[in-house]
PDB file of N, CA and C in Angstrom:
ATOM      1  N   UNK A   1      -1.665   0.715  26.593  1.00  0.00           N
ATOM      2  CA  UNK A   1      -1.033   1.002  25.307  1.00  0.00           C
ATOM      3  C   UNK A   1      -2.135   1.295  24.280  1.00  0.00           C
ATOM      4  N   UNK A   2      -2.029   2.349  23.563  1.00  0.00           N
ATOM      5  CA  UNK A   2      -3.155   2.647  22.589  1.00  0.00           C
ATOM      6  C   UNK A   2      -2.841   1.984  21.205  1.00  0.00           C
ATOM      7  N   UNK A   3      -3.821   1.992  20.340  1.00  0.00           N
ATOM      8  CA  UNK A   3      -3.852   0.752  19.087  1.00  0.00           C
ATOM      9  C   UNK A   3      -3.981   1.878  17.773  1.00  0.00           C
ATOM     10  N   UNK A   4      -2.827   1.868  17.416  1.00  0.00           N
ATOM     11  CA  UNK A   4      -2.819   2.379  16.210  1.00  0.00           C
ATOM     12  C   UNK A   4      -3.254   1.214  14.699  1.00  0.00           C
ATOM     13  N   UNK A   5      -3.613   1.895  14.095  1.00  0.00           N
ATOM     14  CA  UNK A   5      -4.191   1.734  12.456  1.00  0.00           C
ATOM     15  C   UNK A   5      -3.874   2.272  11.029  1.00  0.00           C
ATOM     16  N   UNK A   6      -3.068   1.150  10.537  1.00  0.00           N
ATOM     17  CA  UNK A   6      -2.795   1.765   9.248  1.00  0.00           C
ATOM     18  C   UNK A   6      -3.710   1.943   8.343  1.00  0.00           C
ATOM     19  N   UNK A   7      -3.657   2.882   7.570  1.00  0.00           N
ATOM     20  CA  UNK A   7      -4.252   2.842   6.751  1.00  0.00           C
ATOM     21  C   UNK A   7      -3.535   3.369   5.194  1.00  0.00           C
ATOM     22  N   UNK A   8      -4.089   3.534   4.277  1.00  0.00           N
ATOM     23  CA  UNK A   8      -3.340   3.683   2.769  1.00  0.00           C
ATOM     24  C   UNK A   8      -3.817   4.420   1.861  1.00  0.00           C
ATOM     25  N   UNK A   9      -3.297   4.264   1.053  1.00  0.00           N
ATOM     26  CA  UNK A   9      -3.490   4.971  -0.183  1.00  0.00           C
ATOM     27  C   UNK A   9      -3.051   4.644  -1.849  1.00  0.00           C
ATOM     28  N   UNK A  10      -3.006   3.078  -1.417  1.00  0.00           N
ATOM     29  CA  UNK A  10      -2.834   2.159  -2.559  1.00  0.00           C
ATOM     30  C   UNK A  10      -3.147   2.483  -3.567  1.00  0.00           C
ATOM     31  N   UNK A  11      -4.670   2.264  -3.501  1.00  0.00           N
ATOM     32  CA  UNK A  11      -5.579   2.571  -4.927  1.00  0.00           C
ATOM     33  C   UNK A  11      -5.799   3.524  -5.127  1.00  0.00           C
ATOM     34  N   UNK A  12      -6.251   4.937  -4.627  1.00  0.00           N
ATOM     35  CA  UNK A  12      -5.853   5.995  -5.285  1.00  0.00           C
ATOM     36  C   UNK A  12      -4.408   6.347  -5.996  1.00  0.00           C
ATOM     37  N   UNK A  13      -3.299   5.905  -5.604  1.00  0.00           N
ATOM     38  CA  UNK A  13      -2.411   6.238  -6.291  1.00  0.00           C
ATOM     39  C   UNK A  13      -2.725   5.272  -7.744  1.00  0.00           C
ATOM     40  N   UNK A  14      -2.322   3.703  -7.946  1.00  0.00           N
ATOM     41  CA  UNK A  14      -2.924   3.040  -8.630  1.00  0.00           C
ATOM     42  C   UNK A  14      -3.613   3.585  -9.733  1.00  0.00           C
ATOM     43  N   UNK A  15      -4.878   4.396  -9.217  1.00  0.00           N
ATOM     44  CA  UNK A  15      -5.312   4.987 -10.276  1.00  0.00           C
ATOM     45  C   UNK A  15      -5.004   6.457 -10.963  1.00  0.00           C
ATOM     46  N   UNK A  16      -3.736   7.070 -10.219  1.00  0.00           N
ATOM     47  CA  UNK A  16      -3.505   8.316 -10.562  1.00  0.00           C
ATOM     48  C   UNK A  16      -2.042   8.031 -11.235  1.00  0.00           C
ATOM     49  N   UNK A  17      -1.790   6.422 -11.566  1.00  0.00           N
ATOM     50  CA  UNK A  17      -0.954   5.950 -11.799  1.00  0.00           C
ATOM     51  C   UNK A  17      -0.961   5.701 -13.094  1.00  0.00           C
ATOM     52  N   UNK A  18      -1.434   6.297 -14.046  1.00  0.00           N
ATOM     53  CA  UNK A  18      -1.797   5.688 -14.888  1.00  0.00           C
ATOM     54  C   UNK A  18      -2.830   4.652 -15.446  1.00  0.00           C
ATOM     55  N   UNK A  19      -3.595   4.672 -13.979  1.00  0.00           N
ATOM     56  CA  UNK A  19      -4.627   3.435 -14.178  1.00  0.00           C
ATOM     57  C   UNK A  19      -4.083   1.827 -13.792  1.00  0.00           C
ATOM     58  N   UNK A  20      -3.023   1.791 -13.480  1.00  0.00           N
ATOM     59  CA  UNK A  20      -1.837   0.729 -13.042  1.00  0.00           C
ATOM     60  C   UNK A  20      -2.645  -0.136 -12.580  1.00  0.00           C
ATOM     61  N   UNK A  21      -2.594  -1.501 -12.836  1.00  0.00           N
ATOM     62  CA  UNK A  21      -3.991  -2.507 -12.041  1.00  0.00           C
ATOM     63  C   UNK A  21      -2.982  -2.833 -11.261  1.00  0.00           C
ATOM     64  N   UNK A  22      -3.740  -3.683 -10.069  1.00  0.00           N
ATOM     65  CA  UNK A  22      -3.432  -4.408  -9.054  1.00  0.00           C
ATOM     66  C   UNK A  22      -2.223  -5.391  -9.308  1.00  0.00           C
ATOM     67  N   UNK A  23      -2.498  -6.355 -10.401  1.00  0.00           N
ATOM     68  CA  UNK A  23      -1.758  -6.943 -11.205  1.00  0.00           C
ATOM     69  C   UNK A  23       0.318  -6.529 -11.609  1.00  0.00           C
ATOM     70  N   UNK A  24      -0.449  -5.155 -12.203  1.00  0.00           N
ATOM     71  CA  UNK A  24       0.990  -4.662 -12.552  1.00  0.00           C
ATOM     72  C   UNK A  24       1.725  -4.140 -11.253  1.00  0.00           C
ATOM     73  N   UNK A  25       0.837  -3.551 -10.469  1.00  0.00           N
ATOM     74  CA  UNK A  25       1.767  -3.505  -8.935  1.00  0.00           C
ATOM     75  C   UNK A  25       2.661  -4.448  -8.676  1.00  0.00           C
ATOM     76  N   UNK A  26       1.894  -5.589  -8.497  1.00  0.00           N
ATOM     77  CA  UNK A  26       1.987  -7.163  -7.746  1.00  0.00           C
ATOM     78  C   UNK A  26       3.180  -7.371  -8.290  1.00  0.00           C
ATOM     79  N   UNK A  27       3.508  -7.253  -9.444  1.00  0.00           N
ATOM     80  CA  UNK A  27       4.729  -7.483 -10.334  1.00  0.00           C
ATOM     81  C   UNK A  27       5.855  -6.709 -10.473  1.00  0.00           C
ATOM     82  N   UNK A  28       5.137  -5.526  -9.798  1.00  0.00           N
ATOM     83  CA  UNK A  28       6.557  -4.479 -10.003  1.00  0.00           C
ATOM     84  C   UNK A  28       7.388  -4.934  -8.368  1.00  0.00           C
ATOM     85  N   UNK A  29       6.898  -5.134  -7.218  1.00  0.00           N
ATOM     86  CA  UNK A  29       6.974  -5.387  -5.814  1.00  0.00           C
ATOM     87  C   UNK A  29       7.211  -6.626  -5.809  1.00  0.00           C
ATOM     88  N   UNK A  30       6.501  -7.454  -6.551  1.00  0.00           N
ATOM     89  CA  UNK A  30       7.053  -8.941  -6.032  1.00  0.00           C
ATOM     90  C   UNK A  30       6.499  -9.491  -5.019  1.00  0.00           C
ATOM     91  N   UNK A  31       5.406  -9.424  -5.183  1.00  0.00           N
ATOM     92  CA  UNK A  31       4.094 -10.255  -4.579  1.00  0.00           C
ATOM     93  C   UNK A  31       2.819 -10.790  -5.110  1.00  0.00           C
ATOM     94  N   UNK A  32       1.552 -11.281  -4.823  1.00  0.00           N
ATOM     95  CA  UNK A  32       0.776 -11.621  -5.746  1.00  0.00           C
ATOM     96  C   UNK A  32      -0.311 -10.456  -5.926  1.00  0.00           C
ATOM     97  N   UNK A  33      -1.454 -10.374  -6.934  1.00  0.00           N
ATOM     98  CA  UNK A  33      -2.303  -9.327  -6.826  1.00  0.00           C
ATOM     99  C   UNK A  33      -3.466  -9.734  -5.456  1.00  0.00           C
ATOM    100  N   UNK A  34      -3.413 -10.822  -4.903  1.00  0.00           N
ATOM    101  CA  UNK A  34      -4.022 -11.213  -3.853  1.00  0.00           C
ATOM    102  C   UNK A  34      -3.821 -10.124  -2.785  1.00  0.00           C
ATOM    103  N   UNK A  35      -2.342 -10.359  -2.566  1.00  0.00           N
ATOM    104  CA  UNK A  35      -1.780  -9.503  -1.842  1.00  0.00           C
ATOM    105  C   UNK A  35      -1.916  -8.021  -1.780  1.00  0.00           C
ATOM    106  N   UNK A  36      -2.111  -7.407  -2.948  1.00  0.00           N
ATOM    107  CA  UNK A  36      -2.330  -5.906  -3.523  1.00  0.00           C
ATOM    108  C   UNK A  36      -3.830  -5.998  -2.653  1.00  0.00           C
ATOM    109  N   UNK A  37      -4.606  -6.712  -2.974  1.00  0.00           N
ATOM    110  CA  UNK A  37      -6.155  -6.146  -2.919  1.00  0.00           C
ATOM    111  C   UNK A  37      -5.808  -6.422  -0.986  1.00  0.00           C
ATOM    112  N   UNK A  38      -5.556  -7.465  -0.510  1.00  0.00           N
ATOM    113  CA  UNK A  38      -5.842  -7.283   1.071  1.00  0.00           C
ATOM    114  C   UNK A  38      -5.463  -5.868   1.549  1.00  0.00           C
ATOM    115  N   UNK A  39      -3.906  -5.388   0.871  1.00  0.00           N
ATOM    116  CA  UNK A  39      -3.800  -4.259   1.085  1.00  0.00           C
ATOM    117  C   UNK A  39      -4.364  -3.079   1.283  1.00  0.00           C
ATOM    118  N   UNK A  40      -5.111  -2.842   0.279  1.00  0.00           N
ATOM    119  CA  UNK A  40      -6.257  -1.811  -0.314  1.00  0.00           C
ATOM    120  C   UNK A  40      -7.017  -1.997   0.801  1.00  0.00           C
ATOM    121  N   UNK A  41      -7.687  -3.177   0.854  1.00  0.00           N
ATOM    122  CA  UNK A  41      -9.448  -2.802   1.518  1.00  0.00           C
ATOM    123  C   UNK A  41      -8.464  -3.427   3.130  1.00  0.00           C
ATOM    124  N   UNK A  42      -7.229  -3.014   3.356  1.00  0.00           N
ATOM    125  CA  UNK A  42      -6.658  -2.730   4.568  1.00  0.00           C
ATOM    126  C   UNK A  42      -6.792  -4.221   5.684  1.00  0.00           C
ATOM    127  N   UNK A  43      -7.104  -5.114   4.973  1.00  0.00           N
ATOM    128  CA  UNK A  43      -7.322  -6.616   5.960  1.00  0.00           C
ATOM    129  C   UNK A  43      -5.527  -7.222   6.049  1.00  0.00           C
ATOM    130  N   UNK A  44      -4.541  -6.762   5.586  1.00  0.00           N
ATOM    131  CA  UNK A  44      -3.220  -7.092   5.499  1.00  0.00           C
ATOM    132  C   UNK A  44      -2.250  -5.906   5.675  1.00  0.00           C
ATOM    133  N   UNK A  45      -1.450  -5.638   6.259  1.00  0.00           N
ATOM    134  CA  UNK A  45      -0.252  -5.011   6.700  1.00  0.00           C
ATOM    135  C   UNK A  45       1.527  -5.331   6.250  1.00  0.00           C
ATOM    136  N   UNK A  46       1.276  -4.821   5.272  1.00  0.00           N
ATOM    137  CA  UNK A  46       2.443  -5.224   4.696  1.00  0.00           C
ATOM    138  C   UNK A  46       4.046  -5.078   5.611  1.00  0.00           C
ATOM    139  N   UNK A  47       4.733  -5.951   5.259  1.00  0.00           N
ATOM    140  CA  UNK A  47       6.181  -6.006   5.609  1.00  0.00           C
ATOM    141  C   UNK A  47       6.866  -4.350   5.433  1.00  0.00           C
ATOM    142  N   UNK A  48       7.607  -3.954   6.355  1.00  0.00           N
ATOM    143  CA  UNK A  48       7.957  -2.508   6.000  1.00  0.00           C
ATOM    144  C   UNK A  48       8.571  -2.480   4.663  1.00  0.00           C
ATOM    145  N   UNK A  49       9.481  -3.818   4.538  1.00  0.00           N
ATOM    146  CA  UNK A  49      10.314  -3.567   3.145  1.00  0.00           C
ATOM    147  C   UNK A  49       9.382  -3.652   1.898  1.00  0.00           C
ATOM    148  N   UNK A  50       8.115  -4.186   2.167  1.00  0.00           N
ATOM    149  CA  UNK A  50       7.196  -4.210   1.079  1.00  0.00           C
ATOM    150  C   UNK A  50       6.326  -2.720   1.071  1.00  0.00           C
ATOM    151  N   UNK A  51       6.351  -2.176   1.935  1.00  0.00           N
ATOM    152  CA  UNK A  51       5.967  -0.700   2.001  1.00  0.00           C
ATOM    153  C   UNK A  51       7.038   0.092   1.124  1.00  0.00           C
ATOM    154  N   UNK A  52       8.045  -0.233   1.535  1.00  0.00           N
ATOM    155  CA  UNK A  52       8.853   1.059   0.795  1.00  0.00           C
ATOM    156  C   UNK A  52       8.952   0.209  -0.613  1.00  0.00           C
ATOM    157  N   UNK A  53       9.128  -1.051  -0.838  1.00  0.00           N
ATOM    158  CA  UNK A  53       8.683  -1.207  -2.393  1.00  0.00           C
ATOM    159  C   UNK A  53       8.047  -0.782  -3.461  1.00  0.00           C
ATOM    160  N   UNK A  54       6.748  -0.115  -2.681  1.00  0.00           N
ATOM    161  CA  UNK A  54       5.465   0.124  -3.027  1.00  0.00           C
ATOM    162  C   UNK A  54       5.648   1.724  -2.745  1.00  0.00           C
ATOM    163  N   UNK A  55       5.760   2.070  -2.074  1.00  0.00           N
ATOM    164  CA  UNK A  55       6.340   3.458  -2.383  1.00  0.00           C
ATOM    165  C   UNK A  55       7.457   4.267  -3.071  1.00  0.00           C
ATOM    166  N   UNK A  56       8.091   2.784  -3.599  1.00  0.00           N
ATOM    167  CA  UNK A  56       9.320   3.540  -4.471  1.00  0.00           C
ATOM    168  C   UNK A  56       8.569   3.029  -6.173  1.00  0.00           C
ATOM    169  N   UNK A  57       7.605   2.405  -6.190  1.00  0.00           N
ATOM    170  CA  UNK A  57       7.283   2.165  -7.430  1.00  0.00           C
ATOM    171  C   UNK A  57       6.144   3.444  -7.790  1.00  0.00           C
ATOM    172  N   UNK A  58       5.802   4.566  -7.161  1.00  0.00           N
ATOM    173  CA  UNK A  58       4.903   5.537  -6.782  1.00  0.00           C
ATOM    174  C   UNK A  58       6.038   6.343  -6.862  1.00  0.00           C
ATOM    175  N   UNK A  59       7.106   6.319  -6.432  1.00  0.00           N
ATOM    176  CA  UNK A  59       8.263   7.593  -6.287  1.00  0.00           C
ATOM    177  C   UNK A  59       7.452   8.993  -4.875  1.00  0.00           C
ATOM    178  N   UNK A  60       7.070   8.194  -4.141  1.00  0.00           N
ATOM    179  CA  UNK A  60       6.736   8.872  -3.090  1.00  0.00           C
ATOM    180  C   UNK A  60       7.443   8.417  -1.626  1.00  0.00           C
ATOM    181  N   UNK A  61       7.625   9.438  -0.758  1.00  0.00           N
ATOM    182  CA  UNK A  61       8.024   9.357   0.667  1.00  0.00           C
ATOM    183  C   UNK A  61       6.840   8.017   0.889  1.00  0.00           C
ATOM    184  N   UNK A  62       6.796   7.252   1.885  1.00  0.00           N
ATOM    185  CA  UNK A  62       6.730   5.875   2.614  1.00  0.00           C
ATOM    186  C   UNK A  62       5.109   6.947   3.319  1.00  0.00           C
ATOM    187  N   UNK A  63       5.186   7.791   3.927  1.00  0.00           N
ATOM    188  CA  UNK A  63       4.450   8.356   4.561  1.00  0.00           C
ATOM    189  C   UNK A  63       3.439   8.827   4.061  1.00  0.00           C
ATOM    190  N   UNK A  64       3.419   8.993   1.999  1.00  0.00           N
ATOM    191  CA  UNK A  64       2.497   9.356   1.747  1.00  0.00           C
ATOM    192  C   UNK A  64       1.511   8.402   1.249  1.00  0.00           C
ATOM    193  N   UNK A  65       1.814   7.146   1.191  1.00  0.00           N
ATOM    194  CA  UNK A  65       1.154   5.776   0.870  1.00  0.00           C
ATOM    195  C   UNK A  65       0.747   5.176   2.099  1.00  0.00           C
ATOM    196  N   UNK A  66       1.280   4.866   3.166  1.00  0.00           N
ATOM    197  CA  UNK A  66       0.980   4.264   4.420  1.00  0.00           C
ATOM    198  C   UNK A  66       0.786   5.484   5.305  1.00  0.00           C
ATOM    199  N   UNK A  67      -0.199   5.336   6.460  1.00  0.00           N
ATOM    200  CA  UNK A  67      -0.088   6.588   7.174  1.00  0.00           C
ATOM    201  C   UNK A  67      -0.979   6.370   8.584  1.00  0.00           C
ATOM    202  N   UNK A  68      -0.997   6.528   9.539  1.00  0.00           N
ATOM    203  CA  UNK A  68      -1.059   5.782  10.599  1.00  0.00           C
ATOM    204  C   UNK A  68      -2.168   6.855  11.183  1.00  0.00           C
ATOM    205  N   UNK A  69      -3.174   5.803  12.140  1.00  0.00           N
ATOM    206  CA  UNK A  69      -4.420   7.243  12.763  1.00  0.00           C
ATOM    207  C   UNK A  69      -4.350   6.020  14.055  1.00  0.00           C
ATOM    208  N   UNK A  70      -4.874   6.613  14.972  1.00  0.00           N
ATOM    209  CA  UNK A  70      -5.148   6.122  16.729  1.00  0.00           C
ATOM    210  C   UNK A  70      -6.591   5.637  15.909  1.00  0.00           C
ATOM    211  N   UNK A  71      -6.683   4.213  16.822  1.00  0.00           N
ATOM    212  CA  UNK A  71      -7.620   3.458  16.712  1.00  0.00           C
ATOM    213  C   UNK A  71      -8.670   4.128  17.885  1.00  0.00           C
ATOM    214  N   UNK A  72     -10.384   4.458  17.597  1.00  0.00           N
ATOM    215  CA  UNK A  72     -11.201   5.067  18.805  1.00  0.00           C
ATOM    216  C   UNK A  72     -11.408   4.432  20.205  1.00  0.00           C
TER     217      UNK A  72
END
Protein backbone atom coordinates (compact mmCIF):
# COMPACT_ATOMS: atom_id res chain seq x y z
CA UNK A 1 0.00 0.00 0.00
CA UNK A 2 1.59 3.36 -0.87
CA UNK A 3 1.65 6.38 1.82
CA UNK A 4 0.11 9.33 0.88
CA UNK A 5 0.79 13.00 2.44
CA UNK A 6 -1.16 15.83 3.12
CA UNK A 7 -0.19 18.73 2.72
CA UNK A 8 -1.81 22.57 2.80
CA UNK A 9 -2.20 25.72 2.26
CA UNK A 10 -3.26 27.20 5.52
CA UNK A 11 -0.99 30.05 5.79
CA UNK A 12 -0.80 31.25 2.56
CA UNK A 13 -4.37 31.67 2.42
CA UNK A 14 -4.27 33.23 6.10
CA UNK A 15 -2.22 35.68 4.69
CA UNK A 16 -4.07 36.43 1.46
CA UNK A 17 -6.79 36.60 3.95
CA UNK A 18 -6.52 39.64 4.96
CA UNK A 19 -3.59 38.92 7.09
CA UNK A 20 -6.12 36.70 9.34
CA UNK A 21 -3.81 35.35 12.33
CA UNK A 22 -3.81 31.94 13.45
CA UNK A 23 -5.83 33.09 16.36
CA UNK A 24 -8.79 34.44 14.35
CA UNK A 25 -8.90 31.13 12.35
CA UNK A 26 -8.89 29.08 15.61
CA UNK A 27 -12.05 30.99 16.43
CA UNK A 28 -13.80 31.07 13.36
CA UNK A 29 -13.46 26.78 13.24
CA UNK A 30 -13.55 26.12 16.74
CA UNK A 31 -10.38 24.94 17.79
CA UNK A 32 -7.32 26.32 19.51
CA UNK A 33 -4.49 28.44 17.66
CA UNK A 34 -2.26 25.45 18.86
CA UNK A 35 -4.11 23.54 16.64
CA UNK A 36 -3.89 26.11 13.56
CA UNK A 37 -0.02 26.15 13.80
CA UNK A 38 0.40 22.01 13.95
CA UNK A 39 -1.62 22.36 10.93
CA UNK A 40 0.53 24.71 8.98
CA UNK A 41 4.01 23.29 9.63
CA UNK A 42 1.81 19.90 8.73
CA UNK A 43 2.74 17.76 12.20
CA UNK A 44 -1.38 17.36 12.62
CA UNK A 45 -4.09 16.19 10.20
CA UNK A 46 -7.10 17.58 10.78
CA UNK A 47 -10.61 15.86 11.17
CA UNK A 48 -12.31 16.01 7.62
CA UNK A 49 -15.13 18.07 9.23
CA UNK A 50 -12.44 20.44 10.46
CA UNK A 51 -11.08 20.61 6.88
CA UNK A 52 -14.14 21.68 5.35
CA UNK A 53 -14.54 24.21 8.31
CA UNK A 54 -11.49 25.70 7.29
CA UNK A 55 -12.25 25.73 3.86
CA UNK A 56 -15.56 27.22 4.16
CA UNK A 57 -14.09 30.07 6.28
CA UNK A 58 -11.64 30.68 2.94
CA UNK A 59 -14.87 30.11 0.70
CA UNK A 60 -12.80 27.63 -1.24
CA UNK A 61 -13.39 23.93 -2.65
CA UNK A 62 -11.75 21.47 0.32
CA UNK A 63 -9.17 20.60 -2.46
CA UNK A 64 -7.76 23.87 -2.69
CA UNK A 65 -6.58 24.09 1.05
CA UNK A 66 -5.76 20.37 1.68
CA UNK A 67 -4.22 18.48 -1.18
CA UNK A 68 -2.65 15.19 -1.17
CA UNK A 69 1.04 14.07 -2.97
CA UNK A 70 2.48 10.14 -2.79
CA UNK A 71 4.92 9.95 -0.10
CA UNK A 72 8.81 8.97 -2.02
Amino acid sequence: MRQIVIHNNVRRLRFNHDEMTQQQLAEQVGVTRQTIVAIEKEQYTPSLELAFRIAIVFNLPLEEVFYLEDAP
